[in-house]
Protein backbone atom coordinates (compact mmCIF):
# COMPACT_ATOMS: atom_id res chain seq x y z
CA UNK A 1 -0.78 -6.41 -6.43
CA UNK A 2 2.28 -5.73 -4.40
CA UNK A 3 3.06 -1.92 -3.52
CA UNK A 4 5.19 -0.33 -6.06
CA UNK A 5 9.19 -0.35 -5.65
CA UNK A 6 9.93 3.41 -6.43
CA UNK A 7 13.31 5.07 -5.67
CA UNK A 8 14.12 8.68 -6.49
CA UNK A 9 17.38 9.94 -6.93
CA UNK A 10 19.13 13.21 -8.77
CA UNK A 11 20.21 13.20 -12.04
CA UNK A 12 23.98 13.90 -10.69
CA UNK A 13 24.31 11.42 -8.30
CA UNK A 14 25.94 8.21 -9.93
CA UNK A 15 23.54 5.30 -11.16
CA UNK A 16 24.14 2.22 -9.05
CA UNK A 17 22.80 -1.58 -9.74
CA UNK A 18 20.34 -1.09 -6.84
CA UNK A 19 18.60 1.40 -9.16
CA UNK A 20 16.90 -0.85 -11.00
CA UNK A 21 14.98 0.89 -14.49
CA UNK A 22 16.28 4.51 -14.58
CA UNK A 23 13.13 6.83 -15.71
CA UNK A 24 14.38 11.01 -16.38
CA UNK A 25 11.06 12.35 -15.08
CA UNK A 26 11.74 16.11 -16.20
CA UNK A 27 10.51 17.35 -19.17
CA UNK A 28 13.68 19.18 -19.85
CA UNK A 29 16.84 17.56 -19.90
CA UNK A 30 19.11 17.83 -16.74
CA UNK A 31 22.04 21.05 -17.32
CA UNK A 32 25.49 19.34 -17.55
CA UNK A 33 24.92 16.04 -17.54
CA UNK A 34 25.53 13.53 -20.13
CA UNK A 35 23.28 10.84 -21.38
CA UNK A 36 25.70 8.43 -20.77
CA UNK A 37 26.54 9.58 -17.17
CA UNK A 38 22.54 9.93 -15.85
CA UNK A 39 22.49 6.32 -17.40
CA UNK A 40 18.21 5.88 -18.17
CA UNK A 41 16.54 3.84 -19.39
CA UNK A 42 13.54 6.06 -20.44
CA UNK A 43 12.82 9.21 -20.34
CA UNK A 44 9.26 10.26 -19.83
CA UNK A 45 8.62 13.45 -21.04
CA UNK A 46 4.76 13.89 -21.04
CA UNK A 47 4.57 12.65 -17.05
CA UNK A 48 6.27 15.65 -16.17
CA UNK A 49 4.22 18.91 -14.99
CA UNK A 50 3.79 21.37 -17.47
CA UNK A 51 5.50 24.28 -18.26
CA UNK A 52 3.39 26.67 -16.80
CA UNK A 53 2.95 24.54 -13.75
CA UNK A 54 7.31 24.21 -13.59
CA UNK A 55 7.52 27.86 -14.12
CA UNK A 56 4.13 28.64 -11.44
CA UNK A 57 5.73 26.23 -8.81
CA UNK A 58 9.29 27.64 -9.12
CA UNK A 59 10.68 24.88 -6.39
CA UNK A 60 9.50 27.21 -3.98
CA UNK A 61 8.11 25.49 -0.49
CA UNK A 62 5.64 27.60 0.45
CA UNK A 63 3.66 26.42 -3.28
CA UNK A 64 4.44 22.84 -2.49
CA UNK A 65 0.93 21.52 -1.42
CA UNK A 66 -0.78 23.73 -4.21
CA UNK A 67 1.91 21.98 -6.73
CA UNK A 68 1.10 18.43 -5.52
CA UNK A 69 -2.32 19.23 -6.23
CA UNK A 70 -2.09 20.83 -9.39
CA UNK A 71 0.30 18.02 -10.85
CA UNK A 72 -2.07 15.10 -9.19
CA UNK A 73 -4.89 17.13 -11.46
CA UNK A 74 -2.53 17.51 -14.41
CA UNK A 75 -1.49 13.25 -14.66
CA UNK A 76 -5.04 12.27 -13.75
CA UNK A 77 -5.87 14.58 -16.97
CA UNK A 78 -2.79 12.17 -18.49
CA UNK A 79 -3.44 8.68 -17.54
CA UNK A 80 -1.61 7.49 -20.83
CA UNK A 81 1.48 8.64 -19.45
CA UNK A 82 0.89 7.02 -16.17
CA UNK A 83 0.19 3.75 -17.56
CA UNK A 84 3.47 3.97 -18.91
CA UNK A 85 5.35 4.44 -15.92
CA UNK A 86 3.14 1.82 -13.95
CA UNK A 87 3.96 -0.58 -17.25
CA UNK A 88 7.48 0.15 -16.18
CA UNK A 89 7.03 -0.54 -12.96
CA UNK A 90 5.61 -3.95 -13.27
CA UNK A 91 9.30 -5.38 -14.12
CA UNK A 92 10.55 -4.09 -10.87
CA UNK A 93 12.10 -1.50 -9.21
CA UNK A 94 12.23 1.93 -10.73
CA UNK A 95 14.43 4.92 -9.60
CA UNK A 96 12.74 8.60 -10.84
CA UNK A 97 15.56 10.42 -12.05
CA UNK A 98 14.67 14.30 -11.66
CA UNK A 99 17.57 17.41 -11.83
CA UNK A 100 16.26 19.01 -8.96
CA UNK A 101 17.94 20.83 -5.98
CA UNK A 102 15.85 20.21 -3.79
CA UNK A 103 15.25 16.77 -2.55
CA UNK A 104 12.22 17.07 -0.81
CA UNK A 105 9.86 19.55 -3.19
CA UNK A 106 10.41 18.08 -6.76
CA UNK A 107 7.85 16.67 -9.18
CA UNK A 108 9.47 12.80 -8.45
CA UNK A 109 8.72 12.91 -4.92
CA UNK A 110 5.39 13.96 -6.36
CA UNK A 111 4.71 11.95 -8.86
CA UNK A 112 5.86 8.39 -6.32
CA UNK A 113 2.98 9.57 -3.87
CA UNK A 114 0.67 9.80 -6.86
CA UNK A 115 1.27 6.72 -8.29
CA UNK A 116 1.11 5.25 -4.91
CA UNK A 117 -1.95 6.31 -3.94
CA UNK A 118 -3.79 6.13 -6.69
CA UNK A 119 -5.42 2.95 -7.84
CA UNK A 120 -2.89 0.79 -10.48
CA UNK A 121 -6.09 0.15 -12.62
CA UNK A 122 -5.20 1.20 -16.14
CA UNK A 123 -7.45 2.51 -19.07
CA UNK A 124 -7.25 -1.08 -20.71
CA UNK A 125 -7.82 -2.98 -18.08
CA UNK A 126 -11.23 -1.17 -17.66
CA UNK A 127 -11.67 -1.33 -21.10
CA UNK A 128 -11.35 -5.01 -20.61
CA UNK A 129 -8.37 -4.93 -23.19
């Protein structure tokens, strides 16, 4: 299987046609922007990191390795949700949307070096389904 085509980009900055499928990967919905403006095509909720993980991590750098672990814990715990973005993924290129500041220590970057190094296997296709 070829490697994953997975952009990030901010929830302000202005979709383009080199997005591909726009995915919101928050859980809450990005302050002061429209749905029409962040222009997704999905927005997946339950791949997010929890509350108490959001609220523990706090964006702050110093908690980023402990938060890529925790999360990586939390969506293996979740692999529903991760099928769902890798069934999203097999039409092409997908851009994680996420409203945070910073561009570097957000659950998208995250969640792209999850998916990426993890094996694509999904439930069903263990299941033989």
């Amino acid at each position: 299987m070829n490697r994953p085509d997975i952009h990030l980009k901010r929830a302000y900055e202005p979709a383009s046609g080199d997005d591909g499928m726009r995915l919101l990967v928050d859980r809450v919905w990005p302050r002061g922007v429209s749905r029409q403006k962040i222009a997704v095509q999905g927005w997946l909720k339950e791949i997010a990191p929890s509350t108490a993980l959001r609220t523990w991590f706090g964006h702050d750098p110093a908690r980023w390795d402990e938060f890529r672990r925790r999360y990586a814990h939390e969506l293996d715990a979740n692999p529903d949700a991760v099928d769902e973005l890798r069934g999203w993924l097999k039409r092409g290129r997908v851009t994680l949307v996420y409203g945070a500041r910073d561009t570097e220590h957000n659950q998208a970057v995250a969640l792209r070096e999850y998916v990426l190094q993890a094996p694509s296997v999904s439930r069903g296709e263990i299941a033989g389904l």
